[in-house]
C-alpha atoms as a PDB file:
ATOM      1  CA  UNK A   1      63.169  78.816 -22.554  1.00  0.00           C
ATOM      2  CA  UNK A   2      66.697  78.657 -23.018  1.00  0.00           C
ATOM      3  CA  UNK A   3      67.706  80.073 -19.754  1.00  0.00           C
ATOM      4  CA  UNK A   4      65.205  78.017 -17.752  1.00  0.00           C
ATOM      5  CA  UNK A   5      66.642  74.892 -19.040  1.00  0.00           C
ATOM      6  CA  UNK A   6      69.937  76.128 -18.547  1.00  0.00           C
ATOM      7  CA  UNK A   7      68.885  76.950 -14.770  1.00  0.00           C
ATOM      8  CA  UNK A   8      67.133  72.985 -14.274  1.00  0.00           C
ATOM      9  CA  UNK A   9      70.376  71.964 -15.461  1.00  0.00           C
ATOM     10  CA  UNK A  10      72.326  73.519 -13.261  1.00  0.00           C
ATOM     11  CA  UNK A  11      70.579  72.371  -9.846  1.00  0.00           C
ATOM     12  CA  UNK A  12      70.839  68.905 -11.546  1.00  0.00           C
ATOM     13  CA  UNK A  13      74.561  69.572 -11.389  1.00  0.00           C
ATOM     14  CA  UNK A  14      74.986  71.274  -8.077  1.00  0.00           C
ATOM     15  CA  UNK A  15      72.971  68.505  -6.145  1.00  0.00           C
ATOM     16  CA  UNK A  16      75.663  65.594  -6.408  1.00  0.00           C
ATOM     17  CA  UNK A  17      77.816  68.013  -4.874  1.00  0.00           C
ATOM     18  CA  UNK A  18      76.186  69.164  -2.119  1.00  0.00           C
ATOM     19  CA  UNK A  19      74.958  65.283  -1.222  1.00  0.00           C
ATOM     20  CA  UNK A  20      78.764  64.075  -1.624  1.00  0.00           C
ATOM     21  CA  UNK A  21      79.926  66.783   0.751  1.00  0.00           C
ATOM     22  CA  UNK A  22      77.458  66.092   3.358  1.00  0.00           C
ATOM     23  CA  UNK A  23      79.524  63.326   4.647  1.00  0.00           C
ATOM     24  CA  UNK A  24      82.511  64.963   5.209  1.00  0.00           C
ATOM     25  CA  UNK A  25      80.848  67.906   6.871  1.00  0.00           C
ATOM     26  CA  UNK A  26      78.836  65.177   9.232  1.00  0.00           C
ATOM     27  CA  UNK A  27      82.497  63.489   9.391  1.00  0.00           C
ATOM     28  CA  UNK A  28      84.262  66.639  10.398  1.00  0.00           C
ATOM     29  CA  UNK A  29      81.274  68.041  12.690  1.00  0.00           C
ATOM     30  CA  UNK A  30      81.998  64.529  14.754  1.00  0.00           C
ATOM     31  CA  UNK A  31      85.519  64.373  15.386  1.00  0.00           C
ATOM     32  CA  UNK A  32      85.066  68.209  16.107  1.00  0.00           C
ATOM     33  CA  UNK A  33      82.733  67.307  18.879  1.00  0.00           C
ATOM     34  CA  UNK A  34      85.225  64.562  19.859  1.00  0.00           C
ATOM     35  CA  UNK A  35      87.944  67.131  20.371  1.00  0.00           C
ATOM     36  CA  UNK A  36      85.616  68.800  22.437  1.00  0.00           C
ATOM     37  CA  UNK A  37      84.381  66.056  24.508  1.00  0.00           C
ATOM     38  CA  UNK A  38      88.148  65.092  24.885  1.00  0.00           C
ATOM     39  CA  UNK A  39      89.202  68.725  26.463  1.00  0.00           C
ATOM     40  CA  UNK A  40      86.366  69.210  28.513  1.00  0.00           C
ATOM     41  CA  UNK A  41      87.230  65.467  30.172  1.00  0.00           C
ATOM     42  CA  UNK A  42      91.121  66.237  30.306  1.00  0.00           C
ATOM     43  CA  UNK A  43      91.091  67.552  34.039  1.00  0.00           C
ATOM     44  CA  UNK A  44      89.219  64.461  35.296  1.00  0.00           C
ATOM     45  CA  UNK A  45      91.486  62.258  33.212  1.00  0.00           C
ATOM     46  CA  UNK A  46      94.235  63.966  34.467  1.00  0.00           C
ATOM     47  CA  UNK A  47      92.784  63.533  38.346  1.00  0.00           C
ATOM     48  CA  UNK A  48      92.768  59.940  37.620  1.00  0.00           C
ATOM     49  CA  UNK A  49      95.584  59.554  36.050  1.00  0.00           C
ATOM     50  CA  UNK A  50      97.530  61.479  38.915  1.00  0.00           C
ATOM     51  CA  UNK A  51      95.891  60.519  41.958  1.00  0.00           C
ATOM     52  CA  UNK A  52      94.512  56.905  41.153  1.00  0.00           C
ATOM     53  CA  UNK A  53      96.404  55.275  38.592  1.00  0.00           C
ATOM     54  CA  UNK A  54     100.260  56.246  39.833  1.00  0.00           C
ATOM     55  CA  UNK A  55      99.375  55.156  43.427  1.00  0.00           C
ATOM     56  CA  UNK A  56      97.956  51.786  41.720  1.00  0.00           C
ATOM     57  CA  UNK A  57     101.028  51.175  39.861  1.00  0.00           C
ATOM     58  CA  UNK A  58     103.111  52.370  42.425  1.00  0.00           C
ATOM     59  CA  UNK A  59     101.281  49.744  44.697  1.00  0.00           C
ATOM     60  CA  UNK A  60     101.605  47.028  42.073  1.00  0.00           C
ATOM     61  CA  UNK A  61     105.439  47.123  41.469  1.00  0.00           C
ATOM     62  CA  UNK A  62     105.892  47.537  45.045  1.00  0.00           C
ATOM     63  CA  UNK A  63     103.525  43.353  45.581  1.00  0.00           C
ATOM     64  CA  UNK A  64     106.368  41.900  43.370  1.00  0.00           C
ATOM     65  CA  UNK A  65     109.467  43.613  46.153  1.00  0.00           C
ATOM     66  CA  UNK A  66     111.614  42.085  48.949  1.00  0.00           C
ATOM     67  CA  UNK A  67     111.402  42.791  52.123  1.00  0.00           C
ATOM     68  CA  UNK A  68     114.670  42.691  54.058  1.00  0.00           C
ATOM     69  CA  UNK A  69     115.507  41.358  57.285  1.00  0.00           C
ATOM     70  CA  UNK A  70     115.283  45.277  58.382  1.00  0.00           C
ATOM     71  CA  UNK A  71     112.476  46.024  57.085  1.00  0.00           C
ATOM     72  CA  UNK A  72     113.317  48.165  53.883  1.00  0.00           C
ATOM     73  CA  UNK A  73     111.709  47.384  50.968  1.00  0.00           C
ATOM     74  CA  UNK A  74     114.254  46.334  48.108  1.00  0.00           C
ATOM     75  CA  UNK A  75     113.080  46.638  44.668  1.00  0.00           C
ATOM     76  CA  UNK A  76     115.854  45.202  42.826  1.00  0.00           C
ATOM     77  CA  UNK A  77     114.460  41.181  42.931  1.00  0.00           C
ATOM     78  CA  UNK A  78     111.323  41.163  41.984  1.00  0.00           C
ATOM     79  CA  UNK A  79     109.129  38.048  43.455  1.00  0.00           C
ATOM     80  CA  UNK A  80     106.109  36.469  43.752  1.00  0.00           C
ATOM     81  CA  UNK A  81     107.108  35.597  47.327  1.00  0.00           C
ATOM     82  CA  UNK A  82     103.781  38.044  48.346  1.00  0.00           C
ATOM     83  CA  UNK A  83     101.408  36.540  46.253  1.00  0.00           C
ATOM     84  CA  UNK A  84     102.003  33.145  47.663  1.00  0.00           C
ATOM     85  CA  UNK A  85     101.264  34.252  51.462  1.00  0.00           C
ATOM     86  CA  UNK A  86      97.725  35.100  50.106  1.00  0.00           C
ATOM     87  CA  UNK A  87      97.029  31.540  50.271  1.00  0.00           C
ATOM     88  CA  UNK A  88      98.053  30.796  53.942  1.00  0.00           C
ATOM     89  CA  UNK A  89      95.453  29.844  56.367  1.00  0.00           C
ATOM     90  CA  UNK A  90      95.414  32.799  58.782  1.00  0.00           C
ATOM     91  CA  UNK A  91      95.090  35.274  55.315  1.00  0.00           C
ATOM     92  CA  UNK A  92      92.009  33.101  54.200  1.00  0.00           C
ATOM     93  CA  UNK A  93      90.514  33.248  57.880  1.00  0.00           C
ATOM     94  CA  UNK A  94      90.768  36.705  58.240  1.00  0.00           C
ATOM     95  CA  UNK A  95      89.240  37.094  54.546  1.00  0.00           C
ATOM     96  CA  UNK A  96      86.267  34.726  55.178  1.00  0.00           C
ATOM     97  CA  UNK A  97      85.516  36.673  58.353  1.00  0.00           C
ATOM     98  CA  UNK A  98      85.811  39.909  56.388  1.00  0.00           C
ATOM     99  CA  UNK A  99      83.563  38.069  53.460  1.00  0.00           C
ATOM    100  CA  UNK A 100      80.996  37.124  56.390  1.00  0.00           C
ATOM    101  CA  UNK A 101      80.435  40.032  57.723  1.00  0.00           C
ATOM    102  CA  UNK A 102      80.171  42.342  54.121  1.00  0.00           C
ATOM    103  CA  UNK A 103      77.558  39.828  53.082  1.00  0.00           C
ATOM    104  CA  UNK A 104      75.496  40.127  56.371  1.00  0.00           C
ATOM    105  CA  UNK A 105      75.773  44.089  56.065  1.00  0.00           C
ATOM    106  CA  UNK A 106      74.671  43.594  52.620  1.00  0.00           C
ATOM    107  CA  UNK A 107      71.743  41.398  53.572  1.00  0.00           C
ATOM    108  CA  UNK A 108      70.735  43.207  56.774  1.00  0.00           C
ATOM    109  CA  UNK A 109      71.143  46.791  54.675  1.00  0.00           C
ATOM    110  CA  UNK A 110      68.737  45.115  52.113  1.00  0.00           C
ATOM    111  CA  UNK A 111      66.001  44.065  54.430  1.00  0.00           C
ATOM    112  CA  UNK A 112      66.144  47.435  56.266  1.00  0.00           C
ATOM    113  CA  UNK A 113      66.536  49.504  53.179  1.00  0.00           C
ATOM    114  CA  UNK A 114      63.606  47.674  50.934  1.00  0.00           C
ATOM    115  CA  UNK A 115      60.471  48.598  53.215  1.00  0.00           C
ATOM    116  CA  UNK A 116      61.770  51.930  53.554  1.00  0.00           C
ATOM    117  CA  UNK A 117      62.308  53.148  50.405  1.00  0.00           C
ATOM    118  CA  UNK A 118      59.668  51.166  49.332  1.00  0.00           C
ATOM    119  CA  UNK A 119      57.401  53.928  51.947  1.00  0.00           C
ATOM    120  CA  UNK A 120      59.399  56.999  50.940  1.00  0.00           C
ATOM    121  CA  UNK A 121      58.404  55.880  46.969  1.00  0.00           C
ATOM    122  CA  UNK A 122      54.965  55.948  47.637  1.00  0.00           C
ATOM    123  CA  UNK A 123      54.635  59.052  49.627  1.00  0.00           C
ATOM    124  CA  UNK A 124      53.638  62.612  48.524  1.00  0.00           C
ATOM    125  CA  UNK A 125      56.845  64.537  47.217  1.00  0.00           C
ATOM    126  CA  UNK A 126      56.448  67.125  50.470  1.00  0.00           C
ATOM    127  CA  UNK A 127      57.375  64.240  52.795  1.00  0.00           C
ATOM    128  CA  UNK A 128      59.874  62.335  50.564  1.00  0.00           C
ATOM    129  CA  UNK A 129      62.016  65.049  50.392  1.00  0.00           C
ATOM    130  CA  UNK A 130      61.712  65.129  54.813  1.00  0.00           C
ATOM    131  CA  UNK A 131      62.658  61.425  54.260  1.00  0.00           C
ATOM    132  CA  UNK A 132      65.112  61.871  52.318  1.00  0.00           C
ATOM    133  CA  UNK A 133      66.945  64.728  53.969  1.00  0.00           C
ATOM    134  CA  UNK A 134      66.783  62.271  57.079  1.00  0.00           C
ATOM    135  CA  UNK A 135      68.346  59.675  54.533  1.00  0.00           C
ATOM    136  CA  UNK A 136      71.545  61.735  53.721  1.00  0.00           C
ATOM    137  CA  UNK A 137      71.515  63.554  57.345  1.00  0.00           C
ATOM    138  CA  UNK A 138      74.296  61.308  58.505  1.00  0.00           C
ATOM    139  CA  UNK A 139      76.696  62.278  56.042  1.00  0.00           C
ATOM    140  CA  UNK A 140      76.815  66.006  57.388  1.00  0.00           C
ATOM    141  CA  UNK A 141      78.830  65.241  60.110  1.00  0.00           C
ATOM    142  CA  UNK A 142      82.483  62.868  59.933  1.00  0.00           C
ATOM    143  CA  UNK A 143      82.056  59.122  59.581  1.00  0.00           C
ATOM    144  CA  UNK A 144      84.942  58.496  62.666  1.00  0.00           C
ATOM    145  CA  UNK A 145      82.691  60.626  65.006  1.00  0.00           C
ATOM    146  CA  UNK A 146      79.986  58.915  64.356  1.00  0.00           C
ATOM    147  CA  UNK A 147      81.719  55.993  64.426  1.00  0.00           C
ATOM    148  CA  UNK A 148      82.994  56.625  68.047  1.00  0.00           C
ATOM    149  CA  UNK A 149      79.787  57.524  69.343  1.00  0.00           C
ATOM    150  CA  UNK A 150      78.749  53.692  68.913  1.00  0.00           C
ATOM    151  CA  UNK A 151      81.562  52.539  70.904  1.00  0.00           C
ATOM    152  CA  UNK A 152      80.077  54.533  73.849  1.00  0.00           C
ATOM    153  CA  UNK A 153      76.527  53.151  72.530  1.00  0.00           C
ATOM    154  CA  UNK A 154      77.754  49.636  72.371  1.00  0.00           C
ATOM    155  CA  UNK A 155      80.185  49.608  75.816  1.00  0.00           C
ATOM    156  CA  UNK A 156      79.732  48.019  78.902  1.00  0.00           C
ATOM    157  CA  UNK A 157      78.807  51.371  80.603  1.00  0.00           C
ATOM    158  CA  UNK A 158      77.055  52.474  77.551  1.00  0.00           C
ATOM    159  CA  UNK A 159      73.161  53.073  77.243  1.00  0.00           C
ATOM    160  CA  UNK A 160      72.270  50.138  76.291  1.00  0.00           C
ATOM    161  CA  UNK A 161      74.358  48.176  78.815  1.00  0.00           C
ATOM    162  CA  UNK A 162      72.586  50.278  81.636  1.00  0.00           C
ATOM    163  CA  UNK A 163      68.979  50.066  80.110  1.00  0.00           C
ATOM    164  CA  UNK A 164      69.479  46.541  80.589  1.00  0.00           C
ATOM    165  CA  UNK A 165      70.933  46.275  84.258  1.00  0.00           C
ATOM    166  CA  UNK A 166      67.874  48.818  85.071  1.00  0.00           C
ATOM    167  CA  UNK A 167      65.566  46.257  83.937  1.00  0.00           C
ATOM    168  CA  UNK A 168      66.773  43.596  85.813  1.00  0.00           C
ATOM    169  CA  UNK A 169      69.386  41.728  83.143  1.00  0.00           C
ATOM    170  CA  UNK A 170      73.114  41.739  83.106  1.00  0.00           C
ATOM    171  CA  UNK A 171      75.509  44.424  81.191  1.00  0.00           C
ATOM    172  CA  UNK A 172      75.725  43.720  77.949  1.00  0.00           C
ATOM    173  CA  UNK A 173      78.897  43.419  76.404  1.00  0.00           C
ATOM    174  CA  UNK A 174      78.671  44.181  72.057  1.00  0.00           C
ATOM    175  CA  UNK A 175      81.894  45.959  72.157  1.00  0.00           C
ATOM    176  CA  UNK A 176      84.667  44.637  70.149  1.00  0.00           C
ATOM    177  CA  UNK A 177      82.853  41.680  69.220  1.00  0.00           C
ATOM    178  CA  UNK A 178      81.901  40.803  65.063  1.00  0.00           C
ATOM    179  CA  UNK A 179      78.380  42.066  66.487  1.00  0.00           C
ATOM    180  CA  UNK A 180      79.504  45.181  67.430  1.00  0.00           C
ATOM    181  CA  UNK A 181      81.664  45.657  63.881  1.00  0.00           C
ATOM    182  CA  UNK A 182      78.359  44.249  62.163  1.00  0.00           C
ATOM    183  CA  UNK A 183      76.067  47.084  63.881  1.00  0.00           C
ATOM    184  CA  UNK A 184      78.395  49.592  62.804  1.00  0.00           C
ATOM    185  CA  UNK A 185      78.808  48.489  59.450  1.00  0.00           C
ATOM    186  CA  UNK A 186      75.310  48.224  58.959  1.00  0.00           C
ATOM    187  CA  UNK A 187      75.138  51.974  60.303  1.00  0.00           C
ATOM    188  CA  UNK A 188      77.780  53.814  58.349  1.00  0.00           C
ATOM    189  CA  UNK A 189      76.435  52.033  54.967  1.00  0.00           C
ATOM    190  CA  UNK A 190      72.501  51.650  54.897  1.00  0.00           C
ATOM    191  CA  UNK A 191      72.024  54.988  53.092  1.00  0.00           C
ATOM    192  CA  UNK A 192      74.118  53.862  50.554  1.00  0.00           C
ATOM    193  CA  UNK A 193      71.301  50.811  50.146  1.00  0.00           C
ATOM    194  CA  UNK A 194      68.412  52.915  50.184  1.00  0.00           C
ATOM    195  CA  UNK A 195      68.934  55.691  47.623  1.00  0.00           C
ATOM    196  CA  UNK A 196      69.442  53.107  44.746  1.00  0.00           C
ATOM    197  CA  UNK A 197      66.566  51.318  46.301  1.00  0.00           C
ATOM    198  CA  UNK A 198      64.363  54.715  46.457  1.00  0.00           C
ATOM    199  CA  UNK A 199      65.798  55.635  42.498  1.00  0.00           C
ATOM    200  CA  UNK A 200      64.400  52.096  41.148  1.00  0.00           C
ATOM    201  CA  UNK A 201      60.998  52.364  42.674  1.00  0.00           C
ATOM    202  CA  UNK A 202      60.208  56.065  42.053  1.00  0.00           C
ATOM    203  CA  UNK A 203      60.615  55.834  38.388  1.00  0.00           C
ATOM    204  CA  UNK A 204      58.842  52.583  38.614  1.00  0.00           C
ATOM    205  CA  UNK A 205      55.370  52.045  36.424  1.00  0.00           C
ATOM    206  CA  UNK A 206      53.224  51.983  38.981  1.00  0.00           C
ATOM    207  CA  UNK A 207      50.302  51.522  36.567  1.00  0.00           C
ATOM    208  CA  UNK A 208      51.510  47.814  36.104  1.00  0.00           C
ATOM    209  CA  UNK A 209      51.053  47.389  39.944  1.00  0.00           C
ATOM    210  CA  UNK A 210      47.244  48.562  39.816  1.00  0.00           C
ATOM    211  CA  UNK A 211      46.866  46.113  36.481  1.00  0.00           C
ATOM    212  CA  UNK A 212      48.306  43.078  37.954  1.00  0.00           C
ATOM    213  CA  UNK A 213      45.951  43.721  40.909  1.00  0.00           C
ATOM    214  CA  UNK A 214      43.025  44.136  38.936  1.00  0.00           C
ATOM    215  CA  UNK A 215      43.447  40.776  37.323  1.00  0.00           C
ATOM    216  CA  UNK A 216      42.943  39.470  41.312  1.00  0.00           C
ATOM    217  CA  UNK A 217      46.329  39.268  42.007  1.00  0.00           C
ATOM    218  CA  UNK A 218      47.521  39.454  45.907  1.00  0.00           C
ATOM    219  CA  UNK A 219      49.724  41.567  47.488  1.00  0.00           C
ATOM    220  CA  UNK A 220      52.399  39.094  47.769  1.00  0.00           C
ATOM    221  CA  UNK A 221      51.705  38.063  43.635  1.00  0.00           C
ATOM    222  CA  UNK A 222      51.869  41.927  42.570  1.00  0.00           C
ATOM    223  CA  UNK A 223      55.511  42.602  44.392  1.00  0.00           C
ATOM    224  CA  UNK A 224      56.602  39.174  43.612  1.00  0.00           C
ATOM    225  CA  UNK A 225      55.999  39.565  39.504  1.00  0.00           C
ATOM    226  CA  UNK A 226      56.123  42.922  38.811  1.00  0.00           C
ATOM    227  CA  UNK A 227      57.210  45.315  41.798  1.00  0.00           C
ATOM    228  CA  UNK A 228      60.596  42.944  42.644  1.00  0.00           C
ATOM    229  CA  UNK A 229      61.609  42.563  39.072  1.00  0.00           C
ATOM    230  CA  UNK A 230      61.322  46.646  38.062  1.00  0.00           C
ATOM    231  CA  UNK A 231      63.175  47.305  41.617  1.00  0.00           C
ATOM    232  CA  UNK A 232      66.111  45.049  41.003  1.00  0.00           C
ATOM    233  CA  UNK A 233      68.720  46.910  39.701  1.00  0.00           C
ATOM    234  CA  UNK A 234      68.242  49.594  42.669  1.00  0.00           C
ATOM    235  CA  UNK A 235      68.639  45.680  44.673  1.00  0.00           C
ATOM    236  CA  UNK A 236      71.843  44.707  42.502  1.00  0.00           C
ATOM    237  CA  UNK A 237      73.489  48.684  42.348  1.00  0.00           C
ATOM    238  CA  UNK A 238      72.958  49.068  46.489  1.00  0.00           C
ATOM    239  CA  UNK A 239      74.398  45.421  47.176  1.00  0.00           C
ATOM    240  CA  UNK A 240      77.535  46.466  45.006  1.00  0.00           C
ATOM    241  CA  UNK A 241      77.677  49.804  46.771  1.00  0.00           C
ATOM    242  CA  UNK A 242      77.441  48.347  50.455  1.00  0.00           C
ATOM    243  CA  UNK A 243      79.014  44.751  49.779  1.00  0.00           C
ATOM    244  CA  UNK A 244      82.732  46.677  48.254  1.00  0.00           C
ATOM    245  CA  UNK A 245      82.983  48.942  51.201  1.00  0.00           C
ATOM    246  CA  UNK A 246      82.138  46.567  53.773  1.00  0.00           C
ATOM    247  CA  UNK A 247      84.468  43.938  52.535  1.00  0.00           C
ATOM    248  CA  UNK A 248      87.415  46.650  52.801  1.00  0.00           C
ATOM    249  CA  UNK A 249      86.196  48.544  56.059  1.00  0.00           C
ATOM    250  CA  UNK A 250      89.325  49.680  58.333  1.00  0.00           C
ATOM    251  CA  UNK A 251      87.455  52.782  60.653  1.00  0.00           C
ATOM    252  CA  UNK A 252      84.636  50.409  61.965  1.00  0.00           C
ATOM    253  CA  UNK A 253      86.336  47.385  62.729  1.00  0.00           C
ATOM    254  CA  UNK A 254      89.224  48.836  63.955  1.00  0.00           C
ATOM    255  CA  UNK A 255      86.995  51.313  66.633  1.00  0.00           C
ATOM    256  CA  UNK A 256      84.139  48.787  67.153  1.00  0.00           C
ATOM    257  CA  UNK A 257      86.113  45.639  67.214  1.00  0.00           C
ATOM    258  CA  UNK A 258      89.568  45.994  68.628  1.00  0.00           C
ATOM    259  CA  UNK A 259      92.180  43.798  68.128  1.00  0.00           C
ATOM    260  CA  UNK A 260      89.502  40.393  68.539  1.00  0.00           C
ATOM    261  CA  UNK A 261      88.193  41.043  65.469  1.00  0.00           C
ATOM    262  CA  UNK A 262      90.865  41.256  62.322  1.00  0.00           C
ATOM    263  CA  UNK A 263      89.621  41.819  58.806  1.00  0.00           C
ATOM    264  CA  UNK A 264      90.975  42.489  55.517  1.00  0.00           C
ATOM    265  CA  UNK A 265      91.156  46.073  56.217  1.00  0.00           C
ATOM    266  CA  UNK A 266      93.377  46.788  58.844  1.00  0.00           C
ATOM    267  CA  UNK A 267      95.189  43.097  58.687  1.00  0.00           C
ATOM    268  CA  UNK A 268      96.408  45.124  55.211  1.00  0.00           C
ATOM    269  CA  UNK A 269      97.026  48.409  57.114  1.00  0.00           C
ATOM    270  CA  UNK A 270      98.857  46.194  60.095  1.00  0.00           C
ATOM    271  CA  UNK A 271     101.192  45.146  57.655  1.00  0.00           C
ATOM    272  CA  UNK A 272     101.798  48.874  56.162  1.00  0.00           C
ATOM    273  CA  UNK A 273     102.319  50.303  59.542  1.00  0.00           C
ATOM    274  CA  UNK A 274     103.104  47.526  62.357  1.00  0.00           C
ATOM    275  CA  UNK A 275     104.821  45.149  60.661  1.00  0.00           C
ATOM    276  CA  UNK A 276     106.451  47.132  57.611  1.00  0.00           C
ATOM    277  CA  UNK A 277     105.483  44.625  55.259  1.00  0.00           C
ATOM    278  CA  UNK A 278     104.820  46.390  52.214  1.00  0.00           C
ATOM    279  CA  UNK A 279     105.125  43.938  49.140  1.00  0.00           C
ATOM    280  CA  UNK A 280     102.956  41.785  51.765  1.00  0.00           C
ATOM    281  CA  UNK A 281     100.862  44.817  51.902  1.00  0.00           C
ATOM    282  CA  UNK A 282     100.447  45.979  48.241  1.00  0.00           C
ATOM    283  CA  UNK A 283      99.349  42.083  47.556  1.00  0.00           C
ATOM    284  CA  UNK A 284      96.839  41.893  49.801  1.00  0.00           C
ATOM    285  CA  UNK A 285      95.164  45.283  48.286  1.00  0.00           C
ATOM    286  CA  UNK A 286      95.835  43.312  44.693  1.00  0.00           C
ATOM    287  CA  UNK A 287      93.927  40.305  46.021  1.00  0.00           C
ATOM    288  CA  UNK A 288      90.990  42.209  47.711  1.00  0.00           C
ATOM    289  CA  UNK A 289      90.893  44.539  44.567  1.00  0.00           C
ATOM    290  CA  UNK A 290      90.258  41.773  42.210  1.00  0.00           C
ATOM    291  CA  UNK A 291      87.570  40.850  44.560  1.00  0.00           C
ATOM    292  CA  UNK A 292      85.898  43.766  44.205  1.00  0.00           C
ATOM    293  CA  UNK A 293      86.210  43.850  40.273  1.00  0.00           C
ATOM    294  CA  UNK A 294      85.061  40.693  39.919  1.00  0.00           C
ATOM    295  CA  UNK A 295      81.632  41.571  42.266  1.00  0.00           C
ATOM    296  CA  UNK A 296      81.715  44.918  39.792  1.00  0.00           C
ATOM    297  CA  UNK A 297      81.888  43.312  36.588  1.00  0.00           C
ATOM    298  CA  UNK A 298      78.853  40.715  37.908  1.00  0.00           C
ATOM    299  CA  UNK A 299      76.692  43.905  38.498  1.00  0.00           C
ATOM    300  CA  UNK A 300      77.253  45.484  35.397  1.00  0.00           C
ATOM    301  CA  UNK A 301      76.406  42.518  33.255  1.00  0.00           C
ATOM    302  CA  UNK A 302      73.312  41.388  36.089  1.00  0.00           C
ATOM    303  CA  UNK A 303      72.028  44.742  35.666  1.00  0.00           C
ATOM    304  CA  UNK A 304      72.343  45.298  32.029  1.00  0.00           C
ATOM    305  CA  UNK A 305      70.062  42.221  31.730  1.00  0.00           C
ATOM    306  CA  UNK A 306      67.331  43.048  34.063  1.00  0.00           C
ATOM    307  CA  UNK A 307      67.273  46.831  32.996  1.00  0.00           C
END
């Protein structure tokens, strides 16, 4: 009797313990798995940190340099002489062009990309993977080559230009024009529209589709109110993905539209290579960079709403 009370009263004492180190052990167990998240993510810090982050700073301290009359760039008197060019007419020309023509690659890759993927959504999964294979065949072969065979497409002795003079019309004449810059753009980054498109709808509730048709409403009425909402962070995360690349493009503009048609991309690299401008240079990046964050920062806090 005596021993059994002597036992109770010994798990009565040994159970504050236990429950008062629980805590620890959870508090130990997590900084433990910290340690371990922190080592297995030290080579990609380490890539960033080496091959993004020193470039960017180098970059930065290099906008606030003189240039001399030689063209060497002096880093003893730091300026803001760069940052005030950004605001002279021929930068903002060149930069509304540039803005132009990523938001009509944004809004032609949208139209394009929607009915497709949209199609490739609704199929069986034996011909969505076909479709998507064709999706992502462009990228096995290198963006400049496919980039140069459009400029033979697009010239006045091209295809095109003959299919036309064979049917009676006159040559046609796209190359190194903003149309020919826009086809190409529209090209090299329309996958990059539909796979966020195609990732949205697949994993959409179709169910909700069928209901909102059963309570007789249209076509237009079902993808208006429930398809269109569901789908619209693949809309917002493939306009971010084509609009940033497009408003930076160098290859395609500099191929497709010669020395006509200046944007932001090789204006910067002009001033890198031609015209040894580099705090000129490194501010212009700065500028379009901020751009670019402040179109990223808009998606993440769009799409965090309407996910």
């Amino acid at each position: 009797m005596g021993s059994g009370g002597d036992h109770r009263r010994g798990d009565l004492t040994a159970t504050p313990v236990v429950e008062a180190a629980r805590p620890e052990l959870e508090k130990a167990a997590r900084k433990a798995e910290s340690r371990r998240g922190v080592l297995i993510a030290l080579p990609a810090w380490a890539y960033l940190v080496v091959f993004f982050a020193m470039p960017l700073g180098i970059v930065f301290v290099y906008s606030f340099a003189t240039r001399s009359s030689t063209g060497r760039t002096r880093l003893a008197d730091w300026n803001l002489d760069a940052y005030r060019r950004l605001f002279d007419p021929l930068v903002f020309e060149i930069f509304r062009r540039s803005l132009l023509l990523a938001l009509a690659t944004t809004v032609i890759c949208l139209l394009v990309s929607y009915p497709f993927a949209y199609y490739i959504a609704t199929r069986g999964p034996r011909l969505r993977n076909v479709l998507l294979v064709m999706v992502m065949l462009p990228f096995w072969s290198n963006f400049l080559v496919r980039t140069y065979a459009w400029k033979v497409l697009l010239g006045s002795e091209g295809p095109i230009s003959q299919l036309s003079q064979a049917l009676g019309g006159e040559p046609i004449r796209l190359l190194f024009t903003n149309t020919a810059v826009l086809i190409g753009l529209v090209y090299g980054f329309l996958p990059f529209m539909v796979l966020p498109l195609y990732a949205a709808l697949e994993r959409m509730d179709w169910s909700l589709v069928e209901a909102a048709r059963d309570l007789y409403a249209t076509g237009w009425t079902a993808f208006r109110k429930v398809t269109w909402p569901l789908s619209r962070p693949g809309v917002i995360a493939g306009s971010i993905l084509v609009f940033i690349p497009a408003l930076g493009a160098y290859v395609t503009p500099a191929i497709l539209g010669g020395a006509r048609t200046t944007l932001m991309g090789d204006y910067i690299v002009s001033q890198f290579l031609a015209a040894r401008n580099q705090p000129f240079g490194s501010a212009l990046s700065f500028g379009i960079m901020v751009v670019m964050l402040a179109g990223t920062i808009v998606y993440f806090r769009t799409g965090a709403r309407n996910v």
